[in-house]
Protein backbone atom coordinates (compact mmCIF):
# COMPACT_ATOMS: atom_id res chain seq x y z
CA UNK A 1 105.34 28.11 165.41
CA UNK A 2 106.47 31.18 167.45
CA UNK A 3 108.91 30.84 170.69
CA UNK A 4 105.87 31.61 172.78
CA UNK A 5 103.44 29.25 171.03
CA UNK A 6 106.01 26.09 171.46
CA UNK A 7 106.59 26.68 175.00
CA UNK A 8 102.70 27.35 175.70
CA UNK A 9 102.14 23.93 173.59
CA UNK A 10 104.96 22.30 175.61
CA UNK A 11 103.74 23.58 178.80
CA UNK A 12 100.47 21.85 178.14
CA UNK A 13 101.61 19.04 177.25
CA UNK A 14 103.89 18.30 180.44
CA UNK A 15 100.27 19.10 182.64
CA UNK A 16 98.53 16.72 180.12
CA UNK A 17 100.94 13.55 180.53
CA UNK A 18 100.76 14.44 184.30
CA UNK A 19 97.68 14.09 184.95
CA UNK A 20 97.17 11.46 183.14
CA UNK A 21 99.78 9.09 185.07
CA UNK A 22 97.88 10.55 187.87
CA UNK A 23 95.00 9.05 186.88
CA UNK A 24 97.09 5.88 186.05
CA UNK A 25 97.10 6.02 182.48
CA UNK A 26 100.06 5.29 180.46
CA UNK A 27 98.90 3.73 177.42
CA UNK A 28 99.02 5.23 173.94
CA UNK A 29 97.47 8.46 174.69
CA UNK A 30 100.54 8.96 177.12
CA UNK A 31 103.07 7.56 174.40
CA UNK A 32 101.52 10.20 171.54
CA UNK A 33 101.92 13.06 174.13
CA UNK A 34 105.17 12.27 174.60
CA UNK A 35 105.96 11.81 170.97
CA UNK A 36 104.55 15.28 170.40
CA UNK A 37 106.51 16.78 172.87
CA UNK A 38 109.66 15.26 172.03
CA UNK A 39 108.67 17.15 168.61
CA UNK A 40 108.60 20.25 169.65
CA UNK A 41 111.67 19.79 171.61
CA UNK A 42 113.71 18.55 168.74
CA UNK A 43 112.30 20.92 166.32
CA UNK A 44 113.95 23.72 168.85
CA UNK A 45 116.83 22.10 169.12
CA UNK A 46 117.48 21.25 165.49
CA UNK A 47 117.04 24.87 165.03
CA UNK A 48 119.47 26.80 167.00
CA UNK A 49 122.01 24.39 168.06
CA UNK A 50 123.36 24.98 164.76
CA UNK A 51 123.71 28.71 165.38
CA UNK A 52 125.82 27.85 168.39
CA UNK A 53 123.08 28.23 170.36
CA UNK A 54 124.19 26.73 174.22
CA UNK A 55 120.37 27.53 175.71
CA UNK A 56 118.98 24.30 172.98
CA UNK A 57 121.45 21.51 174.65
CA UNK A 58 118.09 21.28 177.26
CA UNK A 59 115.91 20.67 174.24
CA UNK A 60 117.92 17.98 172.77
CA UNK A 61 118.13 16.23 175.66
CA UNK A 62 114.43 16.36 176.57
CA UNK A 63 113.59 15.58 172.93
CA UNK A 64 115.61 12.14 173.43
CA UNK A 65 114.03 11.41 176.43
CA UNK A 66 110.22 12.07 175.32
CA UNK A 67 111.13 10.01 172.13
CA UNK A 68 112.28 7.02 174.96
CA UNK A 69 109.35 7.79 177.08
CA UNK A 70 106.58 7.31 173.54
CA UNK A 71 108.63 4.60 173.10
CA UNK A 72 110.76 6.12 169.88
CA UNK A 73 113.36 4.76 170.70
CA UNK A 74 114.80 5.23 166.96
CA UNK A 75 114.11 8.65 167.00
CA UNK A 76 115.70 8.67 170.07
CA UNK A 77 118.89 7.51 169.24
CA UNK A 78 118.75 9.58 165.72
CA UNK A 79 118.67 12.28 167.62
CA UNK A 80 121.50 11.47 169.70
CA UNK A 81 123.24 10.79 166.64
CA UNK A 82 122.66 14.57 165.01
CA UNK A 83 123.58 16.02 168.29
CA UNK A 84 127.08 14.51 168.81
CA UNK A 85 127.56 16.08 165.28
CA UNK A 86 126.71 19.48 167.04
CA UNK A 87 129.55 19.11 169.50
CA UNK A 88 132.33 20.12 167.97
CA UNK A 89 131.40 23.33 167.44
CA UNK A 90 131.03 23.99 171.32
CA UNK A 91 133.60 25.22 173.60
CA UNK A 92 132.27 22.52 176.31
CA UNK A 93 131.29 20.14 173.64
CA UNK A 94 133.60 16.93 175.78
CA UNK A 95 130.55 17.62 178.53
CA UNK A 96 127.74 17.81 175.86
CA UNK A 97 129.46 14.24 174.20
CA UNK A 98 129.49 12.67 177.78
CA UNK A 99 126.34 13.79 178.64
CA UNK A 100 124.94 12.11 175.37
CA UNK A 101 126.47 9.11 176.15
CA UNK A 102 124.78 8.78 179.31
CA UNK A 103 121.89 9.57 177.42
CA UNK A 104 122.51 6.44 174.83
CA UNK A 105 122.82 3.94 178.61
CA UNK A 106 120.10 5.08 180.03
CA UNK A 107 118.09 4.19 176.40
CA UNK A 108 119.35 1.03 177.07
CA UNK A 109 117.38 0.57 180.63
CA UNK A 110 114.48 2.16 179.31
CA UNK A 111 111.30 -0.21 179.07
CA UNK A 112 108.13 1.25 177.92
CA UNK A 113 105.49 -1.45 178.64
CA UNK A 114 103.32 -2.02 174.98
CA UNK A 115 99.49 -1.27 174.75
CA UNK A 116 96.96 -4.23 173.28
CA UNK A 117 97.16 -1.98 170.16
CA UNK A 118 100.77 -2.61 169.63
CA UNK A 119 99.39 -6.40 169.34
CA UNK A 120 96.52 -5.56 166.71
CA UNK A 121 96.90 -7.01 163.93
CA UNK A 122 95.15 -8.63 161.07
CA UNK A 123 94.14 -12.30 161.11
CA UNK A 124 95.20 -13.25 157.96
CA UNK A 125 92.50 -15.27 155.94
CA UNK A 126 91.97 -19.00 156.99
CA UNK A 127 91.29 -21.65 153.73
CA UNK A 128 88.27 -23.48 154.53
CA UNK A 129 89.09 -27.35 154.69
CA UNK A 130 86.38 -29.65 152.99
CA UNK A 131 85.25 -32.67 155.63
């Protein structure tokens, strides 16, 4: 995806999630957009922070905190993970480390409330009793 097609797609996606917590949804639709988007970020991030690139330290942090938001929490803190590895070869990487660890508390107070789908699942199969 082109540097002008990810930002278009992100851009669409922030007015998406908007309005729908607007319109007081914040379900699983809101979660997948926010999964998506933490993506894109990530997939930016993951590609030029490893050129040195300073601009992608905004990506990485966004990407953890869509992944919170959709409820990734994993992802979340993978990502934190790979980007403390990233540090070292930055001149302010002390600030990028600290900033990632407020990152990793504020995970911590994060509580995404679950959908009736995260409760779905299958009744498993009851034996018939003879009377």
């Amino acid at each position: 995806m082109s540097e002008e097609a990810l930002v278009s797609r992100a851009q669409r996606l922030h007015w998406d999630i908007e309005a729908l917590v607007r319109q007081g949804l914040t379900g699983a639709m809101v979660r997948a957009k926010h999964h998506e988007l933490a993506e894109l970020y990530c997939r930016r991030a993951r590609e030029l922070l490893p050129k040195r690139d300073f601009s992608a330290w905004p990506d990485a942090f966004a990407a953890i905190t869509h992944y919170a938001e959709a409820g990734g929490f994993l992802d979340a803190y993978k990502t934190i993970d790979w980007a403390l590895e990233q540090c070292d070869g930055f001149h302010d990487g002390d600030m990028m480390r600290s900033e990632l660890e407020q990152l990793t508390q504020w995970l911590a107070t994060v509580r995404v409330p679950p959908t009736l789908a995260d409760f779905a699942r299958p009744v498993p199969p009851i034996p018939k009793i003879a009377a």
